[in-house]
C-alpha atoms as a PDB file:
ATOM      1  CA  UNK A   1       0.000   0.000   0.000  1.00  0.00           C
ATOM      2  CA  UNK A   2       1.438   3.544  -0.757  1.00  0.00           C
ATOM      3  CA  UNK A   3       1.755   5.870   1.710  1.00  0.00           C
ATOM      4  CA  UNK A   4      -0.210   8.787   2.425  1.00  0.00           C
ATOM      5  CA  UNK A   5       1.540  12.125   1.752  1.00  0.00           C
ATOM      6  CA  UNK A   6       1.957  14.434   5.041  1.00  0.00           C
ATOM      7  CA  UNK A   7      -1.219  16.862   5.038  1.00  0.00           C
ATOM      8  CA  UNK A   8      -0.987  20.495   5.435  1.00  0.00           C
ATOM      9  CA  UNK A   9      -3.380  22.369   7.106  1.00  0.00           C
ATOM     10  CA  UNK A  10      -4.691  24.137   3.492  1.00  0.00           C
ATOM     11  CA  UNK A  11      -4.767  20.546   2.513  1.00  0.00           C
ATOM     12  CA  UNK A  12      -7.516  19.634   4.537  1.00  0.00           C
ATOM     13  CA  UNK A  13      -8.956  23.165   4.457  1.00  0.00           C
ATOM     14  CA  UNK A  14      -9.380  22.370   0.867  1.00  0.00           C
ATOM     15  CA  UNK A  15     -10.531  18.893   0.585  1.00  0.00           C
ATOM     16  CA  UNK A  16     -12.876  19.961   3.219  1.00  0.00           C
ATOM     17  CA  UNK A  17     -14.533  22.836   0.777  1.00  0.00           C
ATOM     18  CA  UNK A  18     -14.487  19.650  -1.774  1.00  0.00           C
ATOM     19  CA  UNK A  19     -16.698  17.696   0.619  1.00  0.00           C
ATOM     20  CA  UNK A  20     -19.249  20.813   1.134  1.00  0.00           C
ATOM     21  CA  UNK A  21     -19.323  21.191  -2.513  1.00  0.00           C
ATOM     22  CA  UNK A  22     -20.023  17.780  -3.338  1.00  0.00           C
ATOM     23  CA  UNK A  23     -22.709  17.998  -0.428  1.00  0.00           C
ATOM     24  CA  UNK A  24     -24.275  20.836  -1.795  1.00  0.00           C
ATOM     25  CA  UNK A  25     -24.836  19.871  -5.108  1.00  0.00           C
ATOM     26  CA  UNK A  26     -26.277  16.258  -3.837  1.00  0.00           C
ATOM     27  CA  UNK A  27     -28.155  16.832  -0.762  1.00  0.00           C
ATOM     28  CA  UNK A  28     -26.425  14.125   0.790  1.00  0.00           C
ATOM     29  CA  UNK A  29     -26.127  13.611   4.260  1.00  0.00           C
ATOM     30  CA  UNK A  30     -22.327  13.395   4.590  1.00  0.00           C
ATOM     31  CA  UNK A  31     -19.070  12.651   2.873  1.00  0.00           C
ATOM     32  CA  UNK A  32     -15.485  11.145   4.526  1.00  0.00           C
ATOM     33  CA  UNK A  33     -12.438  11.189   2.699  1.00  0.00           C
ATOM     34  CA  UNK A  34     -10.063   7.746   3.740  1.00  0.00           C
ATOM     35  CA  UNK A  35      -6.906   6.165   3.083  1.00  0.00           C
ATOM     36  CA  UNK A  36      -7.271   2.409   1.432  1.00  0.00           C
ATOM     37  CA  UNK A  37      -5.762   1.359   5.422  1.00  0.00           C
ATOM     38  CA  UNK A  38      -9.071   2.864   6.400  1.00  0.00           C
ATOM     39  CA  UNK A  39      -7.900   5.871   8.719  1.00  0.00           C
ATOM     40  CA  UNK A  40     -10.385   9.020   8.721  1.00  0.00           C
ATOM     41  CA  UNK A  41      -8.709  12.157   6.841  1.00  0.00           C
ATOM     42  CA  UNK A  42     -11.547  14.495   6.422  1.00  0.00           C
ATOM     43  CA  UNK A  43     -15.146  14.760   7.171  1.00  0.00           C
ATOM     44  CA  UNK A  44     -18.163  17.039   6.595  1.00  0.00           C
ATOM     45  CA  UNK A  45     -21.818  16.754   6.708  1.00  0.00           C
ATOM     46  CA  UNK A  46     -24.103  15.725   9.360  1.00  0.00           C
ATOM     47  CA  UNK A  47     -21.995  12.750  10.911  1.00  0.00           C
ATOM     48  CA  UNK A  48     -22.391  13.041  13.902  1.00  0.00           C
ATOM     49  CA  UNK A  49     -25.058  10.372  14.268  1.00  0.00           C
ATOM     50  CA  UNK A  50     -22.291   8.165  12.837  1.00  0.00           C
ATOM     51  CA  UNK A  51     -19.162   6.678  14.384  1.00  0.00           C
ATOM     52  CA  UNK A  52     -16.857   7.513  11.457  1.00  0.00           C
ATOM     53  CA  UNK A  53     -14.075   6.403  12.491  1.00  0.00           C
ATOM     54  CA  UNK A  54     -15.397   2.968  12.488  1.00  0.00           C
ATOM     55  CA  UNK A  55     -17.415   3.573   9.607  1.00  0.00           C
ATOM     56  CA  UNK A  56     -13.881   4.655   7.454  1.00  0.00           C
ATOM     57  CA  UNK A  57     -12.657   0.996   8.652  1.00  0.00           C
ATOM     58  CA  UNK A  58     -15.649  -0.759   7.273  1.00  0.00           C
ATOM     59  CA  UNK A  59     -15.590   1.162   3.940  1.00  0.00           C
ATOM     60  CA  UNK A  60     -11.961   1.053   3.239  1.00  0.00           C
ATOM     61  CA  UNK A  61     -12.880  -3.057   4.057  1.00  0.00           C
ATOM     62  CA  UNK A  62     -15.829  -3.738   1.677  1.00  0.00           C
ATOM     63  CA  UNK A  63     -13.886  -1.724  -1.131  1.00  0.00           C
ATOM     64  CA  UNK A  64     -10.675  -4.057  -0.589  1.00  0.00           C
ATOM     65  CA  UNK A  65     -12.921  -7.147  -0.433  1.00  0.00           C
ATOM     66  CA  UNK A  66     -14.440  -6.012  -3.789  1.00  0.00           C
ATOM     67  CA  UNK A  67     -11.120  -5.586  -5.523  1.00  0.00           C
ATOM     68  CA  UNK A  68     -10.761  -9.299  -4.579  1.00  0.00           C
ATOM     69  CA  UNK A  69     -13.846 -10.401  -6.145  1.00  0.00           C
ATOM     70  CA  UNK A  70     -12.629  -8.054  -9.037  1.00  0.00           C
ATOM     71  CA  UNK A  71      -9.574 -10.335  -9.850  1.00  0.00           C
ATOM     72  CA  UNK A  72     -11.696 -13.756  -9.415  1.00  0.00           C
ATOM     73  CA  UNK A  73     -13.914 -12.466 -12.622  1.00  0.00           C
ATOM     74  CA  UNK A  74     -10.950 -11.002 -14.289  1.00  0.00           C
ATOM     75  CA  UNK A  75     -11.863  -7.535 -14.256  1.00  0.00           C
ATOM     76  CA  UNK A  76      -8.346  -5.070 -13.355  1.00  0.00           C
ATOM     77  CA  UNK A  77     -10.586  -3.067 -11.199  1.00  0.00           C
ATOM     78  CA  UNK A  78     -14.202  -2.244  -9.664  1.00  0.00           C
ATOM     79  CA  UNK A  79     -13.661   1.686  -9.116  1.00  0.00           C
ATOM     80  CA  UNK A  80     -17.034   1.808  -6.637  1.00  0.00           C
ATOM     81  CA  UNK A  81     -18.997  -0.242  -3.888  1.00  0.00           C
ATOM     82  CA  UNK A  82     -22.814   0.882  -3.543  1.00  0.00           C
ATOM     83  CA  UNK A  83     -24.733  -0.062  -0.965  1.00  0.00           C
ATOM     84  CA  UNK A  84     -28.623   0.411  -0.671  1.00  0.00           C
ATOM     85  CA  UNK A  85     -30.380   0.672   2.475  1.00  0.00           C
ATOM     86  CA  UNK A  86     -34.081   1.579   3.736  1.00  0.00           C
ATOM     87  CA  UNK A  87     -32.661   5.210   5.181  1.00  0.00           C
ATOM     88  CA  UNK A  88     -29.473   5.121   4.293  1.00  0.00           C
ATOM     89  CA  UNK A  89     -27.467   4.261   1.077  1.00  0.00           C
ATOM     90  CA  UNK A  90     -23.324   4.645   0.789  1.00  0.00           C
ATOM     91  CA  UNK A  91     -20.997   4.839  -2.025  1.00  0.00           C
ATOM     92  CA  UNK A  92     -17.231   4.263  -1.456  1.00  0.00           C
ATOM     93  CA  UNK A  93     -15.555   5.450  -4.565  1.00  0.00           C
ATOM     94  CA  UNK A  94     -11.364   5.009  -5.048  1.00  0.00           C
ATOM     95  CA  UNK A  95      -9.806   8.093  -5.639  1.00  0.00           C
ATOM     96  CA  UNK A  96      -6.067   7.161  -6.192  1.00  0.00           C
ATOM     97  CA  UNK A  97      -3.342   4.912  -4.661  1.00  0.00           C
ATOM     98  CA  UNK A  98      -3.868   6.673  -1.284  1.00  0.00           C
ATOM     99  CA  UNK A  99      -7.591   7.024  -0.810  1.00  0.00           C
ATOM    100  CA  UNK A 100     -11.030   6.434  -1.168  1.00  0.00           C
ATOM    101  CA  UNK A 101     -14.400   8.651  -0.761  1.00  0.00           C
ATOM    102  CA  UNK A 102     -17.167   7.688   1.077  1.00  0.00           C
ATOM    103  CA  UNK A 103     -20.826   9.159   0.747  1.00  0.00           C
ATOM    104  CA  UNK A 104     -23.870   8.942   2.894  1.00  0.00           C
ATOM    105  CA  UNK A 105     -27.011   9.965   1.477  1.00  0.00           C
ATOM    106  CA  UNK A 106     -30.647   9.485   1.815  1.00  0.00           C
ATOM    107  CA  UNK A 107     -31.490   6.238   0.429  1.00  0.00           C
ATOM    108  CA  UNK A 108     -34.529   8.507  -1.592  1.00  0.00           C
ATOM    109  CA  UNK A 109     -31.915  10.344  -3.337  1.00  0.00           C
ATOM    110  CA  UNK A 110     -30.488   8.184  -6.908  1.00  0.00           C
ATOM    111  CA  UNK A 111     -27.358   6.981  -6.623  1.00  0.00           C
ATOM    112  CA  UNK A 112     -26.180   8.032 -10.242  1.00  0.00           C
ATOM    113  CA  UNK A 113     -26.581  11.737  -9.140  1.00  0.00           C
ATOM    114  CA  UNK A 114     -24.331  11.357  -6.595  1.00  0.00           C
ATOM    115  CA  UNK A 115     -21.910   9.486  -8.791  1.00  0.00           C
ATOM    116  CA  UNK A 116     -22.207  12.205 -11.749  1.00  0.00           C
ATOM    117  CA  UNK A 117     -21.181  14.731  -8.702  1.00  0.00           C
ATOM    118  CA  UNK A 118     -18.587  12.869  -7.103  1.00  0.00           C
ATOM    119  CA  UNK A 119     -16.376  12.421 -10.080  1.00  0.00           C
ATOM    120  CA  UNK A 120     -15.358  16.352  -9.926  1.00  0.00           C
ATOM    121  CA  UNK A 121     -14.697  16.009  -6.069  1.00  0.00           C
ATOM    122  CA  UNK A 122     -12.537  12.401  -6.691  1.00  0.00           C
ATOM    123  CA  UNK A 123     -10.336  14.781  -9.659  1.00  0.00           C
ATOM    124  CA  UNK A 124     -10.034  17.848  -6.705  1.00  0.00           C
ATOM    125  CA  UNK A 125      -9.511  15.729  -3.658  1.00  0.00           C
ATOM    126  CA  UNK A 126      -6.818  13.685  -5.917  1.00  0.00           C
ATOM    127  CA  UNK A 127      -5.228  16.790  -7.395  1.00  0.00           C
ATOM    128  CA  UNK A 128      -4.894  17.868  -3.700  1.00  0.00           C
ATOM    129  CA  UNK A 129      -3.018  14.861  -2.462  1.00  0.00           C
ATOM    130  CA  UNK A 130      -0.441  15.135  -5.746  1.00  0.00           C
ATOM    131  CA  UNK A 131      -0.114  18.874  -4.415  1.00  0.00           C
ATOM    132  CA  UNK A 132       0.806  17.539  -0.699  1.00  0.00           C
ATOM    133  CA  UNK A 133       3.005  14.420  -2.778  1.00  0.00           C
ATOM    134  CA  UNK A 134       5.132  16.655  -4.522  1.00  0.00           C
ATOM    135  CA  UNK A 135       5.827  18.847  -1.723  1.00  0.00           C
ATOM    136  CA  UNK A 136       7.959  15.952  -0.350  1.00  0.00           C
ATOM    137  CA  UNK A 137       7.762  12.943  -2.486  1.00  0.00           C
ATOM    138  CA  UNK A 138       9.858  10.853  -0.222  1.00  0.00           C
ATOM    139  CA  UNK A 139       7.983  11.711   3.339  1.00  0.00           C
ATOM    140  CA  UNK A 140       4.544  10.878   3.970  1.00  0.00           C
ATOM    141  CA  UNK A 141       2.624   8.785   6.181  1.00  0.00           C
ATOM    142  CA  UNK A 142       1.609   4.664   7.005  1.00  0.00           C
ATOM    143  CA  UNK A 143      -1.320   4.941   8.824  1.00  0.00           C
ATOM    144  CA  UNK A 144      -1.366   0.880   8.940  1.00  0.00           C
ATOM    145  CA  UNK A 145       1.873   1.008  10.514  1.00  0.00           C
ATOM    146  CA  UNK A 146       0.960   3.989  13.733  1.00  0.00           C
ATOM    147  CA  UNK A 147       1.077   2.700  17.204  1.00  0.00           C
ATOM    148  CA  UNK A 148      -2.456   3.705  18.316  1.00  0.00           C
ATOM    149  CA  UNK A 149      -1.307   3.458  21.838  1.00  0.00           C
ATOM    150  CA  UNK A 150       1.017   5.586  21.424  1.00  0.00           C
ATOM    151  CA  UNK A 151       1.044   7.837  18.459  1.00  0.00           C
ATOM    152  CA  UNK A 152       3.881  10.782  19.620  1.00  0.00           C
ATOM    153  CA  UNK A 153       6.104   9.228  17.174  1.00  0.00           C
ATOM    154  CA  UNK A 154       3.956  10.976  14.354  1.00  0.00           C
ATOM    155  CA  UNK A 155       4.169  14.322  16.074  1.00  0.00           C
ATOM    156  CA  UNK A 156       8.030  14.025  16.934  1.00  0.00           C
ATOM    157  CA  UNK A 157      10.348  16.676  14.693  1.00  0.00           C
ATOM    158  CA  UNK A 158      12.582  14.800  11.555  1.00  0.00           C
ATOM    159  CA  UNK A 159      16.035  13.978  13.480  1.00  0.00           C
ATOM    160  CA  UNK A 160      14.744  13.381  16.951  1.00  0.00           C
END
């Protein structure tokens, strides 16, 4: 898995205006932006009545699973999971080596409206993370590979 590139703070000022564009323009409920590993980067919308963090886990799960059943009907890749609920429907789309975007919406709303929207956010919130790659193509970040327990390591200066 690649690693995610270090994140400014206009880096997630701007994927979160990508998020509350994308909301806008589809009424849905929320949107997450998160790494393949499944680690929550952004978030905006109502989510509060979710546990995202959880939630990023699961999605970043059910979109590796369906790159598996990709390769067992020899398709390269399956760029989107949709699922439909009652209240609630959610569309994990990939949007490069690093991430993924995840969108809650009322299950009312159609599901290829919030596709047609979300492929301008995947180009921005992609474009975004080549801006914060190139700043320092070799740094960046495993999430996968964090201590939980004890995440200071992340926040320690280069050379300590």
């Amino acid at each position: 898995m690649s690693t995610l590139p270090q994140l400014f703070e206009e880096d997630v000022r701007e994927l979160n205006r990508t998020l509350h564009d994308l909301l806008m323009k589809t009424e849905a409920g929320a949107a997450l932006v998160i790494d393949k590993g499944g680690f929550l980067i952004a978030q905006c919308g109502e989510y509060h009545e979710f546990d995202t963090t959880t939630l990023a886990a699961l999605s970043a799960a059910s979109f590796a699973a369906t790159q598996g059943i990709a390769s067992l009907v020899s398709e390269t890749n399956f760029s989107s999971v949709y699922q439909q609920g009652e209240n609630y429907s959610l569309l994990v789309v990939n949007v490069d080596e690093y991430c993924l975007l995840t969108v809650i919406f009322n299950a009312k709303l159609s599901v290829g409206a919030i596709k047609y929207y979300a492929t301008p956010a995947i180009e921005a919130v992609a474009a975004q993370l080549k801006i914060a790659h190139d700043r320092d193509p070799g740094g960046g970040l495993d999430l996968s590979m964090a201590n939980l327990a004890d995440p200071s390591v992340l926040f320690r200066r280069k050379g300590e």
